[in-house]
Structures are given as structure tokens and as C-alpha cells.
N, C-alpha and C. Protein backbone atom coordinates (compact mmCIF):
# COMPACT_ATOMS: atom_id res chain seq x y z
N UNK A 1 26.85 -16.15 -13.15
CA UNK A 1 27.25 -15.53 -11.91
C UNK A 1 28.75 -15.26 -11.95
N UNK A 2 29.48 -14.28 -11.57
CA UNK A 2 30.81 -13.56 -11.48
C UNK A 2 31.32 -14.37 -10.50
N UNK A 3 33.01 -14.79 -10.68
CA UNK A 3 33.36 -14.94 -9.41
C UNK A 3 33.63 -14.30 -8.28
N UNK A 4 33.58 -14.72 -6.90
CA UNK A 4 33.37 -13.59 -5.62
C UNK A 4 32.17 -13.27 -5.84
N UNK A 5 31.21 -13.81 -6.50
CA UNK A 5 29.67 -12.44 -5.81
C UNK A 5 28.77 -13.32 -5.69
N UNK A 6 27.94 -12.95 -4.27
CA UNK A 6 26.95 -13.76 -4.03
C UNK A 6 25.88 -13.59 -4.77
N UNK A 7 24.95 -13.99 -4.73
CA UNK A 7 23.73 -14.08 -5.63
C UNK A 7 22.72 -13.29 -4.25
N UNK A 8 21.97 -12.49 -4.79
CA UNK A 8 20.96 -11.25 -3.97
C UNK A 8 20.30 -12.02 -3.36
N UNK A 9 19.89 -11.71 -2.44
CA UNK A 9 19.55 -11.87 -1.13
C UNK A 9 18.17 -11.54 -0.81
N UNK A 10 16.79 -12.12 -1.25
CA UNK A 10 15.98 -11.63 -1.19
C UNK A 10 15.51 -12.02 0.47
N UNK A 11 14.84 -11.07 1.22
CA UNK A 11 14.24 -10.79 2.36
C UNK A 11 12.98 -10.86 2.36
N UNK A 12 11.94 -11.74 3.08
CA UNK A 12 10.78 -11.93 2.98
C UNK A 12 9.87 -12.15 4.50
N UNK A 13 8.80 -11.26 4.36
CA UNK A 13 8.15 -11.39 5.57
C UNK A 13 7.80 -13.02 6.03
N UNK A 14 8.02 -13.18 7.71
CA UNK A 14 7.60 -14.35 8.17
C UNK A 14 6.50 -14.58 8.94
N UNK A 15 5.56 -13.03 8.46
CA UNK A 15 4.40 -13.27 9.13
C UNK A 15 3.61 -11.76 8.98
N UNK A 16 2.41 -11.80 8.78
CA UNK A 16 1.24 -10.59 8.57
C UNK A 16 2.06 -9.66 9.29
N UNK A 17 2.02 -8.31 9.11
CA UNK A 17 2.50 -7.59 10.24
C UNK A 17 2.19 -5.96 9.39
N UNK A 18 2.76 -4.90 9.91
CA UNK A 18 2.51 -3.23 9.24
C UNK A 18 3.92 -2.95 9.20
N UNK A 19 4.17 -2.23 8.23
CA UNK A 19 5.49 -2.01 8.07
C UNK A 19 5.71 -0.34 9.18
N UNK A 20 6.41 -0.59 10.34
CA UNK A 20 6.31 0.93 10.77
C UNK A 20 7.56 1.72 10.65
N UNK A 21 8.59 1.12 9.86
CA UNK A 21 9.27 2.02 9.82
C UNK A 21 10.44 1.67 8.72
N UNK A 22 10.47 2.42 7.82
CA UNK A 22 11.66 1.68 6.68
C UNK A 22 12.98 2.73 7.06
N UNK A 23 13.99 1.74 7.54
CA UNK A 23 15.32 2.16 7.89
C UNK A 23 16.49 2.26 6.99
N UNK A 24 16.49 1.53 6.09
CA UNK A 24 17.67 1.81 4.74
C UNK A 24 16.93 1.97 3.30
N UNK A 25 17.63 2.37 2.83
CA UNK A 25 17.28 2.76 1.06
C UNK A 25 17.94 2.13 0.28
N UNK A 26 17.66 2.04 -0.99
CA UNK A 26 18.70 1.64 -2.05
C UNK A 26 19.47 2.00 -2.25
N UNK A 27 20.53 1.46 -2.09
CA UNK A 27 22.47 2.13 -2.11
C UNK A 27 22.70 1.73 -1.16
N UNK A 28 22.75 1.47 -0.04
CA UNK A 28 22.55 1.73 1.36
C UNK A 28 23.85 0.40 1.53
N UNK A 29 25.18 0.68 2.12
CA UNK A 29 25.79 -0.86 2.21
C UNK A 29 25.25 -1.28 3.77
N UNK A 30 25.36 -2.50 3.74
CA UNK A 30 24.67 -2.84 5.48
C UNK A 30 25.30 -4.18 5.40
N UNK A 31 25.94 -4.30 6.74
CA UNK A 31 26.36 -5.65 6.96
C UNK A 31 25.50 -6.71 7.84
N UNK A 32 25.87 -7.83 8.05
CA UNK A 32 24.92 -8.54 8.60
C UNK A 32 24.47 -8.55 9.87
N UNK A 33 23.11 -8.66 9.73
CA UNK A 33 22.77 -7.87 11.46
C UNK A 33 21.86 -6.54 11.41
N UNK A 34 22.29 -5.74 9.95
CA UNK A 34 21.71 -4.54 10.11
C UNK A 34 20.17 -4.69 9.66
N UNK A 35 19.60 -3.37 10.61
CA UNK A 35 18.48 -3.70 10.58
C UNK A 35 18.04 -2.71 9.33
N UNK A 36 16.64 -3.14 8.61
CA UNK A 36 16.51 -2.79 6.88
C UNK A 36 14.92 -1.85 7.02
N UNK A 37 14.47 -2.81 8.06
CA UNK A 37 12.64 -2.49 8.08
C UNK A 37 12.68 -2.65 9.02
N UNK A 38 11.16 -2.30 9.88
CA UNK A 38 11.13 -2.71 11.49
C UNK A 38 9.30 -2.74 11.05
N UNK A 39 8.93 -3.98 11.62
CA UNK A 39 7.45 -4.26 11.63
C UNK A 39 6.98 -4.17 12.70
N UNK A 40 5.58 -3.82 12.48
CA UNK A 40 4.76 -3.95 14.13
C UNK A 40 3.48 -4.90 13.99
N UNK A 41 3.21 -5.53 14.81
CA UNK A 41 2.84 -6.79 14.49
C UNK A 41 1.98 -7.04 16.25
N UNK A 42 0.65 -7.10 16.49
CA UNK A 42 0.08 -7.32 18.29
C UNK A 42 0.96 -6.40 19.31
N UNK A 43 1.12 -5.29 18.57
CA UNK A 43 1.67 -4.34 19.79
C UNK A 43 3.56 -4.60 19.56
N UNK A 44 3.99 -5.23 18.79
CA UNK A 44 5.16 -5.58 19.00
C UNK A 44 5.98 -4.93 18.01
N UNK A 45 7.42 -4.42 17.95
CA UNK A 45 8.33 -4.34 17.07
C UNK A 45 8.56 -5.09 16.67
N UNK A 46 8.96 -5.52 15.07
CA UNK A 46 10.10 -6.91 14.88
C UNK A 46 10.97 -6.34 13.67
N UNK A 47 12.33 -6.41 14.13
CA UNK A 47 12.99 -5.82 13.40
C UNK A 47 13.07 -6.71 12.37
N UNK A 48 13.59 -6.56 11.18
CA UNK A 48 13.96 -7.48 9.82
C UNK A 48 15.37 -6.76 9.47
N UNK A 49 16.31 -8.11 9.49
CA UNK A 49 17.87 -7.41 9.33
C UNK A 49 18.06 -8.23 8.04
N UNK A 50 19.18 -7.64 7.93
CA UNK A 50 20.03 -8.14 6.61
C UNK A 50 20.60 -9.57 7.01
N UNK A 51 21.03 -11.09 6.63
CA UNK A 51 21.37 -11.86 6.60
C UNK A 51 23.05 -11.79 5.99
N UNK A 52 23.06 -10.83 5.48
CA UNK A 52 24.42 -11.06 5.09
C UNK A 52 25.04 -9.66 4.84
N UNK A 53 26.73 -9.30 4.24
CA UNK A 53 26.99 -7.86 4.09
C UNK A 53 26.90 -7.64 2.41
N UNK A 54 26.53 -6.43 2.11
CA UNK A 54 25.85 -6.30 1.08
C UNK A 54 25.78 -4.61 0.50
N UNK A 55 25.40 -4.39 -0.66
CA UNK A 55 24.68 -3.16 -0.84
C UNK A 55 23.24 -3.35 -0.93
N UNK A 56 21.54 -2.88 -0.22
CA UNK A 56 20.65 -2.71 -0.51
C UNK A 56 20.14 -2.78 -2.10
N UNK A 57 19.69 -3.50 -2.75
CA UNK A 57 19.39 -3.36 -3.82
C UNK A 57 17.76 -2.66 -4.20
N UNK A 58 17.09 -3.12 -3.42
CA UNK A 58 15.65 -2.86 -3.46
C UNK A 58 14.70 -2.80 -1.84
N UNK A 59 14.24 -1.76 -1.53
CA UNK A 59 13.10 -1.78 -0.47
C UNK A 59 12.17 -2.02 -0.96
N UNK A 60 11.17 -3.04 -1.07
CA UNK A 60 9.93 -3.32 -1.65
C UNK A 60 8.45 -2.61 -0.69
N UNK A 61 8.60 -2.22 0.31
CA UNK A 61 7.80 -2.16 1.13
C UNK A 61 8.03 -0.01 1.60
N UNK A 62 6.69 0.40 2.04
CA UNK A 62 6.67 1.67 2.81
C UNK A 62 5.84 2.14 3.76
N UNK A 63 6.18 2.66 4.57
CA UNK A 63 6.03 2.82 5.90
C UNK A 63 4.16 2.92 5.78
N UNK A 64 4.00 1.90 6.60
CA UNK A 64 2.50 1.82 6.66
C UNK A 64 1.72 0.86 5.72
N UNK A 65 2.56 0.31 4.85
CA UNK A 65 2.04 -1.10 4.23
C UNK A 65 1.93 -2.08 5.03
N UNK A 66 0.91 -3.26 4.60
CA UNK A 66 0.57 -4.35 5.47
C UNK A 66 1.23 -5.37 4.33
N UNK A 67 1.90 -6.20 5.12
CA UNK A 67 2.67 -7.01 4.74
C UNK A 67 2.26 -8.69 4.81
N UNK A 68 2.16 -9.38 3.74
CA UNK A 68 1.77 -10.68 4.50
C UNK A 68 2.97 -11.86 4.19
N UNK A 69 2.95 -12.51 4.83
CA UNK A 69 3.48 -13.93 5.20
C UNK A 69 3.89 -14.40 3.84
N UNK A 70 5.49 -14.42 2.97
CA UNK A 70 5.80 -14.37 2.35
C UNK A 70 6.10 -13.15 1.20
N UNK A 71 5.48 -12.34 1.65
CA UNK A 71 5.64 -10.86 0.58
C UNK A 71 7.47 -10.41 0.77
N UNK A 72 7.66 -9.74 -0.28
CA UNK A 72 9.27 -9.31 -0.41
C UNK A 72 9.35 -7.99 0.42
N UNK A 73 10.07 -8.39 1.31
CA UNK A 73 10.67 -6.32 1.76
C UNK A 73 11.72 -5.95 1.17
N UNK A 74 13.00 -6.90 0.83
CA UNK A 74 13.93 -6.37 0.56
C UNK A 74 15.25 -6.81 -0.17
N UNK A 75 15.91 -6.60 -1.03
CA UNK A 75 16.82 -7.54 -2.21
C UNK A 75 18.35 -6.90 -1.20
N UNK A 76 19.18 -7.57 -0.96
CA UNK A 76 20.45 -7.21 -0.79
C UNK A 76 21.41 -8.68 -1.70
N UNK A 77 22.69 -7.50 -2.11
CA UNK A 77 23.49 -7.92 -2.97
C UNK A 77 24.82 -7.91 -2.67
């Protein structure tokens, strides 16, 4: 590991849900807070943000995949 760089940031669903809407891409810088994916889940939105500031490394997920309880949506670096 380099000094100064965090180690990637993998993002993982915390529960069954449909992916309804993928909001960033790869490249994409996003700081913490930003939102990456947005799931729908019993009628509900749930956004999935970034944990930290970063460049997007990977969207694992696309709009209309079903997602389960531990699956990867997203690598930030």
C-alpha cells in the first residue's frame, strides 16, 4: 500500500432490494455522503452513498438488477 492512500472501499448491499437507479460511473470523484446507487426495496427508496471521498472505481450493479444481502454495488478508492 502507498503512503496517503486508502485502501478501496468496497460497498455492499444490506439487504434484498432492485437496483432502480445507478447514479455515478467509473471515474466519477464523489465525496462522502454522495449518493452511488439508489435501491427500491417494499415500495421504498434507499439510497447507498459513498462512505468516504474517493474516485468510483467500479459499479457492480445495473439498473434493474436484484440485489441480495451482501452482493457488491460498488469499489471506491
Amino acid at each position: 500500500m502507498r503512503e496517503g492512500r486508502a485502501m478501496a472501499e468496497e460497498i455492499r448491499a444490506e439487504m434484498v432490494a432492485n437496483v432502480w437507479k445507478v447514479v455515478a460511473s467509473a471515474g466519477d470523484e464523489v465525496t462522502e455522503g454522495d449518493t452511488l446507487v439508489i435501491l427500491e426495496s417494499m415500495k421504498m427508496e434507499i439510497p447507498v452513498i459513498s462512505e468516504s471521498d474517493g474516485t468510483v472505481q467500479q459499479i457492480a450493479v445495473n439498473e434493474g438488477d436484484v440485489v441480495q444481502e451482501g452482493d457488491l454495488i460498488a469499489v471506491v478508492a
